[in-house]
N, C-alpha and C. Protein backbone atom coordinates (compact mmCIF):
# COMPACT_ATOMS: atom_id res chain seq x y z
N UNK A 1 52.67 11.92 162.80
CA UNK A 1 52.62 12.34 161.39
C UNK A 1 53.00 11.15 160.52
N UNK A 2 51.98 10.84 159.78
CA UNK A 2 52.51 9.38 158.75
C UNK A 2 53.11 10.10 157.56
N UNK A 3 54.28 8.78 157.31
CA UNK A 3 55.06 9.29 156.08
C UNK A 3 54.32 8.78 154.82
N UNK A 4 54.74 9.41 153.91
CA UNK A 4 54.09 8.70 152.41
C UNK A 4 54.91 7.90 152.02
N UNK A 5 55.05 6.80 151.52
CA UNK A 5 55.75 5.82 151.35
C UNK A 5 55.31 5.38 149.68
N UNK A 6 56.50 5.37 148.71
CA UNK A 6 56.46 4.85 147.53
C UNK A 6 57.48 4.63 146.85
N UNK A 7 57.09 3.34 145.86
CA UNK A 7 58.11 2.97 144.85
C UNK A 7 58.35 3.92 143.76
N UNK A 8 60.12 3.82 143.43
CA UNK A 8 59.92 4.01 142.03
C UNK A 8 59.51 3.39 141.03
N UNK A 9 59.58 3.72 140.20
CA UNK A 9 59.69 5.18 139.71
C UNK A 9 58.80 6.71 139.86
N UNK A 10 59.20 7.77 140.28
CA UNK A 10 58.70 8.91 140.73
C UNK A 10 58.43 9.72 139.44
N UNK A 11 57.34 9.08 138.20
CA UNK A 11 57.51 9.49 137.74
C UNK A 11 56.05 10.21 137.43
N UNK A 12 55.35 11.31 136.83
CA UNK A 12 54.14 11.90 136.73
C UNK A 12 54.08 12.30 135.33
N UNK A 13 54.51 11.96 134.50
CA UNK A 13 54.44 11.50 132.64
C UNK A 13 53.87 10.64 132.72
N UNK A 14 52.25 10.73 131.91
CA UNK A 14 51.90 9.42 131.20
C UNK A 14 52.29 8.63 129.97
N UNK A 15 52.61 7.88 130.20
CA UNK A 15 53.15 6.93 129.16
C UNK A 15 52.14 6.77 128.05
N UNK A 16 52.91 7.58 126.75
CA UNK A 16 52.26 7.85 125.52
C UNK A 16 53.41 7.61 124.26
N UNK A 17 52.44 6.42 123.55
CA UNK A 17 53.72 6.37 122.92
C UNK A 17 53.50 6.76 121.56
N UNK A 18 52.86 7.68 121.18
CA UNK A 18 52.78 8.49 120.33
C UNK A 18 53.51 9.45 120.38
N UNK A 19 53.54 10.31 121.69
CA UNK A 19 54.60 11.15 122.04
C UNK A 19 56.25 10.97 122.12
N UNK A 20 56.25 9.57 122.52
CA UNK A 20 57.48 8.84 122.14
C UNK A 20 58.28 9.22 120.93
N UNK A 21 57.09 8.70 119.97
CA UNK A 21 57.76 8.46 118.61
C UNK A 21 58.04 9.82 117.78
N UNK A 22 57.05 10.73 118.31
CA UNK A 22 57.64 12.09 118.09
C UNK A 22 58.69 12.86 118.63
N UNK A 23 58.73 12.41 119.15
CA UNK A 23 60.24 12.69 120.09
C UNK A 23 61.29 12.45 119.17
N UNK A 24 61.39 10.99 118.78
CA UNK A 24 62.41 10.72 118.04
C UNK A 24 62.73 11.15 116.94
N UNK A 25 61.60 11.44 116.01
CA UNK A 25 61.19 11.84 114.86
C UNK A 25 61.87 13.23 115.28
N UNK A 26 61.51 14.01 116.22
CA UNK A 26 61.84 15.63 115.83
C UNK A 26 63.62 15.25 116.05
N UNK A 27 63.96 14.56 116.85
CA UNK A 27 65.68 14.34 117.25
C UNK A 27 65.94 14.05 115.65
N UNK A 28 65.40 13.58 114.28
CA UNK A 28 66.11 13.52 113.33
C UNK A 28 66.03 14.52 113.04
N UNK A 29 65.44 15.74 113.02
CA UNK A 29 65.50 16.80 112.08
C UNK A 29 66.81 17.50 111.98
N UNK A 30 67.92 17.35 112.44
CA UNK A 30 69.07 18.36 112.45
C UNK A 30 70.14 17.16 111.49
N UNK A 31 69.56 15.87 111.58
CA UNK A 31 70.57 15.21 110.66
C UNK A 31 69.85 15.37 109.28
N UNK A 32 68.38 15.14 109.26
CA UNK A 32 67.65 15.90 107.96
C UNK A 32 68.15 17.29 107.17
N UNK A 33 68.30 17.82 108.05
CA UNK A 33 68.65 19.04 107.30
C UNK A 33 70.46 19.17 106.90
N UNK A 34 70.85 18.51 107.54
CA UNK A 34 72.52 18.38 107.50
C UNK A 34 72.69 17.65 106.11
N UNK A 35 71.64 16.77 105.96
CA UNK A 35 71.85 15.70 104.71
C UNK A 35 70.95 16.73 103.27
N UNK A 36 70.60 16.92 103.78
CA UNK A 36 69.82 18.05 102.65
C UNK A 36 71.29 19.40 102.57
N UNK A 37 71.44 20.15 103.23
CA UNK A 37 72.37 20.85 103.09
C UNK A 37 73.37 20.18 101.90
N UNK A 38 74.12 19.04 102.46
CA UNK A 38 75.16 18.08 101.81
C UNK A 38 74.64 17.86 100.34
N UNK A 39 73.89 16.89 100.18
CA UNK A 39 73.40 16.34 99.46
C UNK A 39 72.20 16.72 97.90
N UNK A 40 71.40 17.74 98.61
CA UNK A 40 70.12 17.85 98.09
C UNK A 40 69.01 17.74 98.52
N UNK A 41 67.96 17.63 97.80
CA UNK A 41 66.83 17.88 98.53
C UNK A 41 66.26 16.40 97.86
N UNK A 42 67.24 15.15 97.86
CA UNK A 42 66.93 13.94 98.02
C UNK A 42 66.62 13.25 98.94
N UNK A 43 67.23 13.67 99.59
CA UNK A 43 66.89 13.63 101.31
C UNK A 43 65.45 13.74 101.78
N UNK A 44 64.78 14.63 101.52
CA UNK A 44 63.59 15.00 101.89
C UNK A 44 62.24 14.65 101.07
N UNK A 45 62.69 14.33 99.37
CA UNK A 45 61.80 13.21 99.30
C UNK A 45 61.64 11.97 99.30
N UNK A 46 62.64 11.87 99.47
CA UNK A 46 62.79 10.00 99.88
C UNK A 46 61.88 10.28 101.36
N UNK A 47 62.38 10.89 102.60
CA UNK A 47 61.59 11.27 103.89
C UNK A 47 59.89 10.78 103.27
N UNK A 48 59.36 12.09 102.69
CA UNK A 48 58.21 11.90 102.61
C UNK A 48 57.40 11.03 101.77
N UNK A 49 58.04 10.14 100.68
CA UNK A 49 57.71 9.31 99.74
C UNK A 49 57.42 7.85 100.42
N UNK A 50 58.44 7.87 102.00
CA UNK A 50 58.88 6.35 102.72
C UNK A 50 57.68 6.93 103.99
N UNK A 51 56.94 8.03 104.02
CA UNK A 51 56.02 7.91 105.17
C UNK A 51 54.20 7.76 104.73
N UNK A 52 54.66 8.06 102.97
CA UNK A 52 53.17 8.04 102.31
C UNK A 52 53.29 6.35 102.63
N UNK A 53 54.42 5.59 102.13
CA UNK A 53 54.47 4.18 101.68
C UNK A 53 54.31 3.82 103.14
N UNK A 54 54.68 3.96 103.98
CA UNK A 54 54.69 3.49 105.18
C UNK A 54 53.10 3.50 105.98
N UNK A 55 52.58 4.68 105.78
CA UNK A 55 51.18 5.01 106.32
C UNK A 55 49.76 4.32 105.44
N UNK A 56 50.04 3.89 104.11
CA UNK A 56 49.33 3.32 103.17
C UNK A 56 49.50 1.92 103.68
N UNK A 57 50.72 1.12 103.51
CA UNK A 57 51.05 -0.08 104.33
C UNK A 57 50.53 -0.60 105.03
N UNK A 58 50.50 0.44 106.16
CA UNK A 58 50.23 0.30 107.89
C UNK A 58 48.58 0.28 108.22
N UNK A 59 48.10 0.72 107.22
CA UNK A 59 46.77 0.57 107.50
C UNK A 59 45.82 -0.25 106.46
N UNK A 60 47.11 -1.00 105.04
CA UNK A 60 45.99 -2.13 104.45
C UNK A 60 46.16 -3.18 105.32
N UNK A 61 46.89 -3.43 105.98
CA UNK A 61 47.33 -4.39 107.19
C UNK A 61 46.69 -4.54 107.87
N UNK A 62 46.33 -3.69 108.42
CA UNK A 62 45.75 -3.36 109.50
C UNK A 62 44.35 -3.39 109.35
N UNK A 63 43.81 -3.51 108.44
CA UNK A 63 42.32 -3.14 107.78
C UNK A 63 42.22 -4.92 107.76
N UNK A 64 43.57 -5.60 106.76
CA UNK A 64 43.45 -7.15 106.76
C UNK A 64 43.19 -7.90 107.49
N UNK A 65 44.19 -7.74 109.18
CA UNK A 65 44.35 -8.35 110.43
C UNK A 65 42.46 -7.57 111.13
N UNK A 66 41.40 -6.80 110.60
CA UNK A 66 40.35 -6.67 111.64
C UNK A 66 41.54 -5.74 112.76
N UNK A 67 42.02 -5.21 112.33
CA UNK A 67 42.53 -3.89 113.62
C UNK A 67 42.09 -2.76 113.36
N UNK A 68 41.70 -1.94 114.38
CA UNK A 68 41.56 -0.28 114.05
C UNK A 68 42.65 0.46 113.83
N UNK A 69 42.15 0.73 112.30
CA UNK A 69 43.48 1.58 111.73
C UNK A 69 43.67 2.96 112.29
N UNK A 70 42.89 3.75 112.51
CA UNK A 70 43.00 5.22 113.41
C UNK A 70 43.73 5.08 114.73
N UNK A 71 43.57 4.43 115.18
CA UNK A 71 43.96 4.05 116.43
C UNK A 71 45.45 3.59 116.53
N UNK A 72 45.69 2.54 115.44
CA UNK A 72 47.31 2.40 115.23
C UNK A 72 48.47 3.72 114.72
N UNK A 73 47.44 3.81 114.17
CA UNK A 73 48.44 5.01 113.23
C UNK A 73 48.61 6.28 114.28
N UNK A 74 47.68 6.48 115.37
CA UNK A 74 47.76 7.55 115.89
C UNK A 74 49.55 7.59 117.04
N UNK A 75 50.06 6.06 116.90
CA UNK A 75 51.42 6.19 117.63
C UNK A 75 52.95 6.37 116.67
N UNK A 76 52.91 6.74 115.35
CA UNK A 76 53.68 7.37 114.60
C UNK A 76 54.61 6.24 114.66
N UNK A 77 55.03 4.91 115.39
CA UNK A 77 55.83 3.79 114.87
C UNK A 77 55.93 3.51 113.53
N UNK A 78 54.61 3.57 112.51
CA UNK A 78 55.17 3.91 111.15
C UNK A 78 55.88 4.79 110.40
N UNK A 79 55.36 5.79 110.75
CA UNK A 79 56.29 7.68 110.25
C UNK A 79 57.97 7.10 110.96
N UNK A 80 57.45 6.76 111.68
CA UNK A 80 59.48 6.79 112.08
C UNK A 80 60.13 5.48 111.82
N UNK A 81 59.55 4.48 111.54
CA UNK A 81 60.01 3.93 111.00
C UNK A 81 60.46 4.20 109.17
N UNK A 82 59.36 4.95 108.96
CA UNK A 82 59.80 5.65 107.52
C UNK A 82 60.69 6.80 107.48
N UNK A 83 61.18 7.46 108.59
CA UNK A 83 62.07 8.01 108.43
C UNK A 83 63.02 7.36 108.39
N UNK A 84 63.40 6.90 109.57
CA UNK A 84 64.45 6.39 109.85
C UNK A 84 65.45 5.33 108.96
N UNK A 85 64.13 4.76 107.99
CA UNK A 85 65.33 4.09 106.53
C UNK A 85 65.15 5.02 105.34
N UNK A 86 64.46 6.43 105.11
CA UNK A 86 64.68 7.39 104.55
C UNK A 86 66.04 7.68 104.46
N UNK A 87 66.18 8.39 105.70
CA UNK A 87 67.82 8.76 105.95
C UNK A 87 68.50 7.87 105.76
N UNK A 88 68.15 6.58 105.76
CA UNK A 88 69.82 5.58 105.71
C UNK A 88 70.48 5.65 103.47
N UNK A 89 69.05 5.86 103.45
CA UNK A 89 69.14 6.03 101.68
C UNK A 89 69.93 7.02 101.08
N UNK A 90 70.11 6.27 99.67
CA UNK A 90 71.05 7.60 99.23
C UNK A 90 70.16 8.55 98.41
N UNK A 91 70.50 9.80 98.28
CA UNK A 91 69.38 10.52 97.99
C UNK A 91 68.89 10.93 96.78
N UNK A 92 69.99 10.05 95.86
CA UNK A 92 69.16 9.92 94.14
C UNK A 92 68.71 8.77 94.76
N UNK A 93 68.48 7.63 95.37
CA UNK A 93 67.49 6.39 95.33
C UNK A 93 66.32 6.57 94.40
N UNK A 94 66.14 5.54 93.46
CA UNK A 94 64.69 5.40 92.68
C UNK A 94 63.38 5.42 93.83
N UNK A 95 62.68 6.05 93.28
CA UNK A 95 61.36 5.28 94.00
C UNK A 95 60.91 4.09 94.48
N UNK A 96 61.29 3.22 93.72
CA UNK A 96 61.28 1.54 93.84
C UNK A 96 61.45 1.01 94.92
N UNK A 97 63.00 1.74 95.21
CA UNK A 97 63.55 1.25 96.10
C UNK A 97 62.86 1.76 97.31
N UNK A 98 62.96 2.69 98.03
CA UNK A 98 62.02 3.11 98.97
C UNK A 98 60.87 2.39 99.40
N UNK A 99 60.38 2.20 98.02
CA UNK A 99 58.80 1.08 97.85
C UNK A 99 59.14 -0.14 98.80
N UNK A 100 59.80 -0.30 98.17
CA UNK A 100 60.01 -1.97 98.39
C UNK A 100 60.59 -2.26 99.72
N UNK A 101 61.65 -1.31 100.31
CA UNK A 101 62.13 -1.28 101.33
C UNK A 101 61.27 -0.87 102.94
N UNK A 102 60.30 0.26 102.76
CA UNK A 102 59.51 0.27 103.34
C UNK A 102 58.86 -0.41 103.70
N UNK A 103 57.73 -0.47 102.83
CA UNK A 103 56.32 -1.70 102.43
C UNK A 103 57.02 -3.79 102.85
N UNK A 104 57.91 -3.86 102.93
CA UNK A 104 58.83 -5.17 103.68
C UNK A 104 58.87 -4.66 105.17
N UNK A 105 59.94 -3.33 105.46
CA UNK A 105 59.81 -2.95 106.74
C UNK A 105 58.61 -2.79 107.50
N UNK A 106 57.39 -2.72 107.37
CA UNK A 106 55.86 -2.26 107.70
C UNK A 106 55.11 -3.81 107.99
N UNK A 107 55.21 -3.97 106.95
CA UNK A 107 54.06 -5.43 106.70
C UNK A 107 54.96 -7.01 107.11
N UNK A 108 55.77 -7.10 106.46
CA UNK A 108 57.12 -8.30 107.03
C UNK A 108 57.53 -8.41 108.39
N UNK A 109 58.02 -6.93 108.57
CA UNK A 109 59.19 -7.20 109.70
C UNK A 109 58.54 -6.46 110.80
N UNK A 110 56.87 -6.10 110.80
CA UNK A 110 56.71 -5.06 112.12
C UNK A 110 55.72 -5.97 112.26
N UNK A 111 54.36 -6.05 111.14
CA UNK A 111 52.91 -6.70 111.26
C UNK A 111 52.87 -7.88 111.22
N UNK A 112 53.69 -8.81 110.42
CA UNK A 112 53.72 -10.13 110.42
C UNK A 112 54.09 -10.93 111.80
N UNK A 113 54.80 -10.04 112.80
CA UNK A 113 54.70 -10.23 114.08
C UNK A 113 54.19 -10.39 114.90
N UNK A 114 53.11 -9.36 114.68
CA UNK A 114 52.21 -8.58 115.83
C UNK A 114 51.95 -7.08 115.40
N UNK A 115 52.87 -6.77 115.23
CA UNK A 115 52.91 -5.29 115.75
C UNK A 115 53.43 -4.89 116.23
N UNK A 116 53.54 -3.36 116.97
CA UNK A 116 54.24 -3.00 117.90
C UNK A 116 54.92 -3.59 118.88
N UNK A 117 55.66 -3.73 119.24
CA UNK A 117 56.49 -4.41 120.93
C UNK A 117 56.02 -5.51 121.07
N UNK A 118 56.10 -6.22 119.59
CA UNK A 118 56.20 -7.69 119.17
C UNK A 118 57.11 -8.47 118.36
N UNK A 119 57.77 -7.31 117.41
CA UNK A 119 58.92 -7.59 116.43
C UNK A 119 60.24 -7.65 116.94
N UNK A 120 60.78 -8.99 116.79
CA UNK A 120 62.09 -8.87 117.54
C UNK A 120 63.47 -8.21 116.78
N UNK A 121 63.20 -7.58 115.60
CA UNK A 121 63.93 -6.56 114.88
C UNK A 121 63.82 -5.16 114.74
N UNK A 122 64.16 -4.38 115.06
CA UNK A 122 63.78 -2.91 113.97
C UNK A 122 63.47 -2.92 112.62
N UNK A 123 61.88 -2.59 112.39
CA UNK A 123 61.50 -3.17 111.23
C UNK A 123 62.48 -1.91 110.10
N UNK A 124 62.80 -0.78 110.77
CA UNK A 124 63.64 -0.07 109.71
C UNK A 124 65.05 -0.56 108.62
N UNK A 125 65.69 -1.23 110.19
CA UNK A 125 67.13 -2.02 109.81
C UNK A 125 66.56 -2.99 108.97
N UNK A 126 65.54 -3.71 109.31
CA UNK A 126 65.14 -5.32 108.32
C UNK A 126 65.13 -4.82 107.02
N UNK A 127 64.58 -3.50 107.21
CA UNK A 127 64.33 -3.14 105.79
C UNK A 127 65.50 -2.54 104.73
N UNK A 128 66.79 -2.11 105.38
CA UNK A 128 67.97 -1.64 104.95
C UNK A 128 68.82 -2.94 104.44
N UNK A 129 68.57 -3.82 105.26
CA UNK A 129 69.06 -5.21 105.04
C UNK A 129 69.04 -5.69 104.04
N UNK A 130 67.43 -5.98 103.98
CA UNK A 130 66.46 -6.29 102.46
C UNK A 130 67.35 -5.43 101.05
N UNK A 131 67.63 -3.97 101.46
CA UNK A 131 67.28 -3.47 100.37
C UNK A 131 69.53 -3.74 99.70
N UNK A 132 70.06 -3.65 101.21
CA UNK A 132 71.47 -3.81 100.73
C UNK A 132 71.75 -5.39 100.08
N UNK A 133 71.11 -6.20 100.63
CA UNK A 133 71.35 -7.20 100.12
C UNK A 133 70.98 -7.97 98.46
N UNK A 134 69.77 -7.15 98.06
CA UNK A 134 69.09 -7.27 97.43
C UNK A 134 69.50 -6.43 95.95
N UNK A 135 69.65 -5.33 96.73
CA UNK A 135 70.05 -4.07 95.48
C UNK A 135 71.33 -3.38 95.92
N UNK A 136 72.68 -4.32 95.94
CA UNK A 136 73.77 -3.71 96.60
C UNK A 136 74.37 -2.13 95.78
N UNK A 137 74.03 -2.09 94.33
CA UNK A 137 74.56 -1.15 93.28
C UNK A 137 73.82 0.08 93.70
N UNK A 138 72.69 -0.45 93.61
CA UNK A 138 71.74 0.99 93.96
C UNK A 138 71.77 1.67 95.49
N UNK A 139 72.42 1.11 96.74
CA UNK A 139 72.38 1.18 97.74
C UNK A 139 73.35 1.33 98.51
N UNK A 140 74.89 1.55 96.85
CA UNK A 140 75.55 2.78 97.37
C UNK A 140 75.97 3.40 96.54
N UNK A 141 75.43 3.61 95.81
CA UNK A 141 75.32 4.95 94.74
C UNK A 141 75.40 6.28 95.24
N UNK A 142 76.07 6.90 95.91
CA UNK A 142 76.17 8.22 97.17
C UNK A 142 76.56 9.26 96.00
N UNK A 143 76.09 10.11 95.83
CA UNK A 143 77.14 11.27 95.23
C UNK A 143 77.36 12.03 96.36
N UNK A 144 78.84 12.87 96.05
CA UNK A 144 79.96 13.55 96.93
C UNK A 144 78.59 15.07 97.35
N UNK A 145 79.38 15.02 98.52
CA UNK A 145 78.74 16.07 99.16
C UNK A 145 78.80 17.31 98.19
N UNK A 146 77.60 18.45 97.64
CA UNK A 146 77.77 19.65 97.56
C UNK A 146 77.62 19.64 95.85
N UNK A 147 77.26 17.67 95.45
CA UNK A 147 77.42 17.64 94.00
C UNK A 147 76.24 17.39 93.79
N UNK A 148 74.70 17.79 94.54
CA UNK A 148 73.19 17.20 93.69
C UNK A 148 72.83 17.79 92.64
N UNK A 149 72.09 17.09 92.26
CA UNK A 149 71.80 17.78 90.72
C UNK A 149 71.12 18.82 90.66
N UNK A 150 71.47 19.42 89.88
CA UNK A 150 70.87 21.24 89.84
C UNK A 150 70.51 21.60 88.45
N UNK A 151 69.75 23.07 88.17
CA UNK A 151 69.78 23.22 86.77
C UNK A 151 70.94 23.51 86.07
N UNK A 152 72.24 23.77 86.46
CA UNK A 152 73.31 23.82 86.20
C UNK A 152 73.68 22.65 85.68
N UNK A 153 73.39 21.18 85.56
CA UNK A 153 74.07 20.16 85.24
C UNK A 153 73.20 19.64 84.42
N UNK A 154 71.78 19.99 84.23
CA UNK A 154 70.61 19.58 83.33
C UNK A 154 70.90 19.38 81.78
N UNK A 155 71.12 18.77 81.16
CA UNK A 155 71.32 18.26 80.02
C UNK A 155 71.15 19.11 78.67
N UNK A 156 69.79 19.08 78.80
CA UNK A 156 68.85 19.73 78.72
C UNK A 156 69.16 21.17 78.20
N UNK A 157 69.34 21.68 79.37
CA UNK A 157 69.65 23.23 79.75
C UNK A 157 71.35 23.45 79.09
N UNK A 158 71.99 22.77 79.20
CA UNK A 158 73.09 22.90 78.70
C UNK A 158 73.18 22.99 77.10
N UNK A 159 72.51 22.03 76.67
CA UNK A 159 72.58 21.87 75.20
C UNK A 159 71.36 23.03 74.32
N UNK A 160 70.71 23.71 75.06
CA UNK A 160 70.30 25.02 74.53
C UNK A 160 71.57 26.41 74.99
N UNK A 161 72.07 26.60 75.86
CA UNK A 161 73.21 27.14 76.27
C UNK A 161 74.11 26.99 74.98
N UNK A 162 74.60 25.39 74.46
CA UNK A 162 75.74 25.50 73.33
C UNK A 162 75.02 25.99 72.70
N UNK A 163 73.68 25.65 71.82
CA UNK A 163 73.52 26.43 70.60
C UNK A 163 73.26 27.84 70.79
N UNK A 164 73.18 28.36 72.20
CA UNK A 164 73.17 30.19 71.96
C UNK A 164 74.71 30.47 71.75
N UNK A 165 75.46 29.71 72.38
CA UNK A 165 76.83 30.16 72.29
C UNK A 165 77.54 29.90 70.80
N UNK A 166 77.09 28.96 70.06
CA UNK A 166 77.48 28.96 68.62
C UNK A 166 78.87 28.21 69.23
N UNK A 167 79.32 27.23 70.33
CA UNK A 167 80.43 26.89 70.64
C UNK A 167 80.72 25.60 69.91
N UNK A 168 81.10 25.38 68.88
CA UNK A 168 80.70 23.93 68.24
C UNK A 168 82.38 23.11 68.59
N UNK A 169 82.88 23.37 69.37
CA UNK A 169 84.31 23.04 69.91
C UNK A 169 84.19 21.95 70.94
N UNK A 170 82.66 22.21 71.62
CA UNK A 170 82.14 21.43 73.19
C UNK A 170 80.72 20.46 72.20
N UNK A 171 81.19 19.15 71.79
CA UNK A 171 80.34 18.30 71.53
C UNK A 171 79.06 17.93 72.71
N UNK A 172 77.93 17.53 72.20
CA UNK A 172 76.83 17.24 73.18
C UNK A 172 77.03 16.41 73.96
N UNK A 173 78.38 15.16 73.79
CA UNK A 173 78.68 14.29 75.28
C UNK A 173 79.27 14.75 76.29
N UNK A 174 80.02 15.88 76.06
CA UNK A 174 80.60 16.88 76.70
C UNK A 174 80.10 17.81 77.50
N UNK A 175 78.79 18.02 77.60
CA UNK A 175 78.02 18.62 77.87
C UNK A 175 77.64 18.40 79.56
N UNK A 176 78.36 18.46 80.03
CA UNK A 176 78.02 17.86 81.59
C UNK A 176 79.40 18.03 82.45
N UNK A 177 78.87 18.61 84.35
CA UNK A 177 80.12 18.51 84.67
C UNK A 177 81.00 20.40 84.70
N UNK A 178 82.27 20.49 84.70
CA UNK A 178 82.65 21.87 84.54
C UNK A 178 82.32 22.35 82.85
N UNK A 179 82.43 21.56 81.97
CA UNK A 179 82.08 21.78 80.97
C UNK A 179 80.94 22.85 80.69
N UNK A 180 79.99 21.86 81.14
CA UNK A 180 78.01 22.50 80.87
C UNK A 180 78.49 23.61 82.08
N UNK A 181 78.76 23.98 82.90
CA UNK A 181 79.28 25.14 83.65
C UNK A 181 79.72 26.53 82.89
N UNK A 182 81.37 25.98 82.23
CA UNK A 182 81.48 27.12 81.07
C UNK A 182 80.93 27.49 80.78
N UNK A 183 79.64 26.77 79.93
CA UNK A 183 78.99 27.00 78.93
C UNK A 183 77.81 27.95 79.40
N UNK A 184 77.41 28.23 80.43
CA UNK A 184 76.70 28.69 81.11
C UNK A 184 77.10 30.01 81.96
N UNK A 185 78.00 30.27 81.70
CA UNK A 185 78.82 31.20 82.42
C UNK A 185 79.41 32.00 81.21
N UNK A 186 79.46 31.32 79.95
CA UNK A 186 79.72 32.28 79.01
C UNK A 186 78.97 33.37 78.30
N UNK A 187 79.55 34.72 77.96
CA UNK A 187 79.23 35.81 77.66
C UNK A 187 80.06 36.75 76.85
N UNK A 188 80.86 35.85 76.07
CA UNK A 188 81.24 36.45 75.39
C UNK A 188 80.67 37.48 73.65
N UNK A 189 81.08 38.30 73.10
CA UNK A 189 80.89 39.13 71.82
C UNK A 189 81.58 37.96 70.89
N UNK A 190 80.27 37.33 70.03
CA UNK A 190 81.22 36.80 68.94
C UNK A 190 81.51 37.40 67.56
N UNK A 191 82.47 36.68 66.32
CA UNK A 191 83.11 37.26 65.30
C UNK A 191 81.98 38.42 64.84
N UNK A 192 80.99 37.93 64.62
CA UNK A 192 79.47 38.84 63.83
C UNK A 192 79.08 39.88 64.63
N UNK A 193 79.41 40.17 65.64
CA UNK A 193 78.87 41.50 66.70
C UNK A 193 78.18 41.13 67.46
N UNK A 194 77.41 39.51 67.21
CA UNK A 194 76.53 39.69 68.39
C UNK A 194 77.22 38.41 69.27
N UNK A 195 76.00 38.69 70.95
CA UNK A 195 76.57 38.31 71.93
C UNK A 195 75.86 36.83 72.62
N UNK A 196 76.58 36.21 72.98
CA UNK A 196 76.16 35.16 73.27
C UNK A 196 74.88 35.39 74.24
N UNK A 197 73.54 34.35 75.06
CA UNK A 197 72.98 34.54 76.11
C UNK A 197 73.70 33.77 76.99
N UNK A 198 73.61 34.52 77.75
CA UNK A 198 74.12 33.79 79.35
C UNK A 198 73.24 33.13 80.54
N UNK A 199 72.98 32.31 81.05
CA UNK A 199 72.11 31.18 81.73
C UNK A 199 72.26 31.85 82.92
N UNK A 200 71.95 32.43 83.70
CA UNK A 200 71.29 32.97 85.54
C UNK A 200 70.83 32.09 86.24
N UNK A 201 71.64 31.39 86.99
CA UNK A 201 71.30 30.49 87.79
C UNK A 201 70.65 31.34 88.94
């Protein structure tokens, strides 16, 4: 009886590295949503703003260098690379920034290489690098967990709130914060009989 005889690796997965990168991509979703919870729902467009910029990128490049763009794009190394400095962002970040940080990470630090499993950096980190070094103010601008902006803090919305309330005690710089809160929460009967409106968040 002959034995079968073989090397490892024993493995019967084809090596796909599209599947790869989705892999990783779904492993962010529980810090995605943790940072959205925290934060806002800054989180999630920065995500999708850094995978339009990333996928637009990845394929004028790619169109430049004579490569098939369908074919690249079908291994998601861009999408996760656009996540992955999504999340490092803070989640008021301008648009700009994203722009700029991406579109460097993509074309600089991945294509100007080669490409794929040619760049001797993580073109994500190159791109966090770029953007801390570059735009240190904007890049840590964090607001405190549980404080994103809401219609509750809207300016806006507040300063129609004072004039239903007739509160002329709370000036319009004042207007922000626990302040614009009060003001929004108030319901009181004033001197004349009638009653203030109250804001329903």
């Amino acid at each position: 009886m002959a034995l079968i005889s073989s090397t490892s690796p024993h493995t019967t997965v084809s090596n796909n590295t599209g599947a790869f990168m989705r892999q990783v991509i779904y492993a962010t979703l529980p810090g995605l949503a943790v940072l959205t919870w925290q934060f806002g729902w800054g989180t999630v467009i920065n995500v999708l703003w850094a995978v339009v910029v990333a996928l637009v990128s990845e394929a004028l490049i790619l169109k430049a260098r004579g490569r098939p763009v369908a074919f690249y794009l079908k291994d998601y190394s861009a999408v996760l690379t656009a996540v992955l400095l999504a999340l490092a962002l803070p989640p008021t970040s301008p648009w700009w920034l994203t722009l700029i940080g991406v579109g460097f990470a993509i074309i600089v630090a991945k294509q100007l290489y080669g490409g794929l499993g040619m760049n001797p950096f993580n073109p994500a980190m190159v791109g966090y690098v770029l953007l801390l070094i570059s735009f240190p103010v904007a890049m840590t601008q964090w607001i405190a967990p549980g404080e994103a902006p809401s219609l509750a803090r809207n300016p806006a919305i507040c300063r129609t709130s004072a004039s239903l309330s007739r509160d002329a005690s709370i000036s319009e710089t004042d207007l922000s914060g626990s302040a614009c809160q009060s003001l929004m929460e108030m319901d009181t009967p004033s001197s004349s009989g009638s009653t203030s409106t109250q804001a329903v968040i």
